[in-house]
Structure formats: structure tokens, C-alpha cells
Protein backbone atom coordinates (compact mmCIF):
# COMPACT_ATOMS: atom_id res chain seq x y z
CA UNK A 1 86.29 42.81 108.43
CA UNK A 2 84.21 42.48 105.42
CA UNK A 3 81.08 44.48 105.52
CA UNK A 4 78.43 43.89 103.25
CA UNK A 5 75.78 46.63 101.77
CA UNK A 6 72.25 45.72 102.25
CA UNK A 7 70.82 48.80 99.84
CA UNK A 8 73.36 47.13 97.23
CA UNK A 9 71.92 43.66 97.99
CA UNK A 10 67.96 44.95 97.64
CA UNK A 11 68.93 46.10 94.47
CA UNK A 12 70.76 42.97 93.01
CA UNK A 13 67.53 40.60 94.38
CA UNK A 14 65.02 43.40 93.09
CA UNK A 15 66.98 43.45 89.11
CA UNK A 16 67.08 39.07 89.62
CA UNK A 17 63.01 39.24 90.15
CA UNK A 18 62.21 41.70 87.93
CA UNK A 19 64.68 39.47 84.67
CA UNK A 20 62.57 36.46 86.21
CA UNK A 21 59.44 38.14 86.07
CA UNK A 22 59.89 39.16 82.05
CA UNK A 23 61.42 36.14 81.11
CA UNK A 24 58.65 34.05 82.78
CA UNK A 25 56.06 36.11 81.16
CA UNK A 26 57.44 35.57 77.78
CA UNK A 27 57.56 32.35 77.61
CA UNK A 28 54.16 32.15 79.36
CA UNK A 29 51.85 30.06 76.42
CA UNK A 30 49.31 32.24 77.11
CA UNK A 31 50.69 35.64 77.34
CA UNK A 32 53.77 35.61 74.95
CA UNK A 33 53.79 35.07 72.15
CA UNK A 34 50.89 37.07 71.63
CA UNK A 35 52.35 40.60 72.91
CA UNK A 36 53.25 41.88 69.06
CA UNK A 37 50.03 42.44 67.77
CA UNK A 38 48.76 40.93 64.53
CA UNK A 39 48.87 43.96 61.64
CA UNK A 40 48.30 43.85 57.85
CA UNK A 41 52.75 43.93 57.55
CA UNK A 42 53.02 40.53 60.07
CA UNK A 43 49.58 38.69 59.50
CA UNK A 44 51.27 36.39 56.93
CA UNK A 45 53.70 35.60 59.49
CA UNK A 46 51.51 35.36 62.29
CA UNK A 47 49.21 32.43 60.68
CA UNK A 48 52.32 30.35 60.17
CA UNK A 49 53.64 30.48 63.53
CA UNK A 50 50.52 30.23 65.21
CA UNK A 51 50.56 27.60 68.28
CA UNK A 52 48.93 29.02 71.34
CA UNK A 53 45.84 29.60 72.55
CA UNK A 54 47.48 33.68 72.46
CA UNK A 55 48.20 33.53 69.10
CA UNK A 56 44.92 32.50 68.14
CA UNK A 57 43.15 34.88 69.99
CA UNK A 58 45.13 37.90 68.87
CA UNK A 59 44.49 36.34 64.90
CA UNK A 60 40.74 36.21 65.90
CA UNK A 61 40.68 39.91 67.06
CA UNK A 62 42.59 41.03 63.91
CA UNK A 63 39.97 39.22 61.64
CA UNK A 64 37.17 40.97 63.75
CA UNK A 65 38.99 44.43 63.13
CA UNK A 66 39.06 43.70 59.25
CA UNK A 67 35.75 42.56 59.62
CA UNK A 68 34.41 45.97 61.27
CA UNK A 69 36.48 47.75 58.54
CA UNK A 70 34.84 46.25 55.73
CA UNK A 71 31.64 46.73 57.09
CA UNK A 72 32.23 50.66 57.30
CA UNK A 73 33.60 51.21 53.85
CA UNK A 74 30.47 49.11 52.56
CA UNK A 75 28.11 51.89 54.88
CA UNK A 76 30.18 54.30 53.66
CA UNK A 77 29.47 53.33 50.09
CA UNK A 78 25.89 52.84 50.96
CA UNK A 79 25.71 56.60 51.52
CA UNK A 80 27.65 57.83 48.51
CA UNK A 81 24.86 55.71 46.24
CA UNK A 82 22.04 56.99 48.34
CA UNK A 83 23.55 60.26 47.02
CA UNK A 84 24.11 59.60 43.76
CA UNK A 85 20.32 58.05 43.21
CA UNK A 86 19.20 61.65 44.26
CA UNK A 87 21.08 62.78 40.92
CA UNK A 88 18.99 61.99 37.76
CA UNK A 89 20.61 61.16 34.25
CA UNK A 90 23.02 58.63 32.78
CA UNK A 91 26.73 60.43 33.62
CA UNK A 92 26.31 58.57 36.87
CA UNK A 93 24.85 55.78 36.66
CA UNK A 94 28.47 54.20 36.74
CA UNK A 95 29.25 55.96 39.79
CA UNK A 96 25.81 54.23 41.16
CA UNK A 97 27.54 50.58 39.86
CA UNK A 98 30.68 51.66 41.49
CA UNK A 99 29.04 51.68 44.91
CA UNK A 100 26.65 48.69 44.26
CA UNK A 101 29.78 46.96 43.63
CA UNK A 102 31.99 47.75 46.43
CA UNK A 103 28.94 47.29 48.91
CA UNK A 104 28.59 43.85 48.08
CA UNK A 105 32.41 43.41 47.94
CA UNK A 106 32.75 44.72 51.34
CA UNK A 107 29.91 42.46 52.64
CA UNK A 108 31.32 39.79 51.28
CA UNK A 109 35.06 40.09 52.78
CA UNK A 110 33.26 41.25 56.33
CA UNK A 111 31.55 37.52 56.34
CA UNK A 112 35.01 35.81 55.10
CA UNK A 113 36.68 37.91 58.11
CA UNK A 114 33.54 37.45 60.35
CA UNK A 115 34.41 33.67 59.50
CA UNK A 116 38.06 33.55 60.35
CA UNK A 117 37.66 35.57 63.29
CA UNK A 118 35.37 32.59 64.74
CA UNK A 119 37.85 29.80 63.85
CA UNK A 120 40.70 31.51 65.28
CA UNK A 121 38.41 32.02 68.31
CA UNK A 122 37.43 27.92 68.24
CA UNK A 123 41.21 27.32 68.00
CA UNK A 124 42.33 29.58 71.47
CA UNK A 125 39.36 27.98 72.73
CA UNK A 126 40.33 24.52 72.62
CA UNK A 127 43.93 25.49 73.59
CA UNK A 128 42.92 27.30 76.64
CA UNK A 129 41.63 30.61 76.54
CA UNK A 130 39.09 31.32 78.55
């Protein structure tokens, strides 16, 4: 007589949900393709493959990120020149064009990522994300 070992059995059914569970949730649309986040080494990458309403919204919050970093190296530069115009003579006037320059660099790269950050946005939008 064949008996059969219900701790054994609990564990089998438990392993089969828990597979189902991941697999389902990677293939979700929403959910993943979107769980490797976007970084300056995958970016590239991540544009061309982009499909979901997930993939969008994970380029979107990338952008923002590089648009809040360019926006603090541009403050950043705004207080090195406010130090510099406290120093009088010509040796540093090119350190005073340095910063002039980056500052409007940075501005200008955290509108262009300010920018793509609200297209990817539109995009997930109009696939689905809430």
C-alpha cells in the first residue's frame, strides 16, 4: 500500500506557484521588462527595445535623473563663479568663462533631458501606465 507524503506534496504545489508567479510577472507588459533599470552602460539599448508602457516609464525616470544631475553641476558651477567674481584681476577671468560656460551647458542638457523625460512619459501614457 502506497502511501503518499502530504509535507512532500505542499512543497511540490508551493515551488509550481511560486515558478508561475515569476514567470507570470515577467512577462507581465507592465512590470517586466522594465525590472533592469535604465543606466548610462544600457540606455542605448534600452531606447531600441522599448515597447511597453514599463519601458517607457523607466526611460522617462532616467531622463529626469540626468535632468536633476545637470541641473546640480550647473548650481554647482554657479557657486564656483560667484567665488571667483569675489577675486579681482585678469588670471581668472578664464576660470569665470569656464563656469559661465558649463552653466549654460548644463541648462541646456537639463531642458533636452527635461524634454525626453516628458515624451517617454506621453509614450507609457498612451500604452497604459497609469
Amino acid at each position: 500500500m502506497a502511501t503518499s507524503c502530504p509535507g512532500h506534496w505542499r512543497r511540490s504545489r508551493s515551488a509550481t506557484a511560486g515558478a508561475f508567479f515569476l514567470f507570470a510577472l515577467a512577462a507581465h507588459p507592465l512590470l517586466g521588462s522594465a525590472q533592469e533599470s535604465v543606466t548610462d552602460d544600457n540606455v542605448t539599448e534600452r531606447i531600441a527595445t522599448a515597447k511597453t508602457a514599463a519601458d517607457h516609464a523607466a526611460l522617462a525616470s532616467y531622463f529626469r535623473a540626468r535632468a536633476e544631475d545637470s541641473a546640480a553641476r550647473a548650481k554647482k558651477h554657479e557657486a564656483m563663479l560667484a567665488s571667483y567674481k569675489k577675486l579681482d584681476g585678469r588670471p581668472y577671468e578664464i576660470w569665470k568663462t569656464h563656469c559661465e560656460s558649463l552653466i549654460a551647458s548644463f541648462r541646456a542638457s537639463q531642458k533636452d533631458y527635461e524634454k525626453l523625460a516628458a515624451e517617454h512619459q506621453k509614450l507609457a501614457g498612451e500604452l497604459g501606465a497609469p
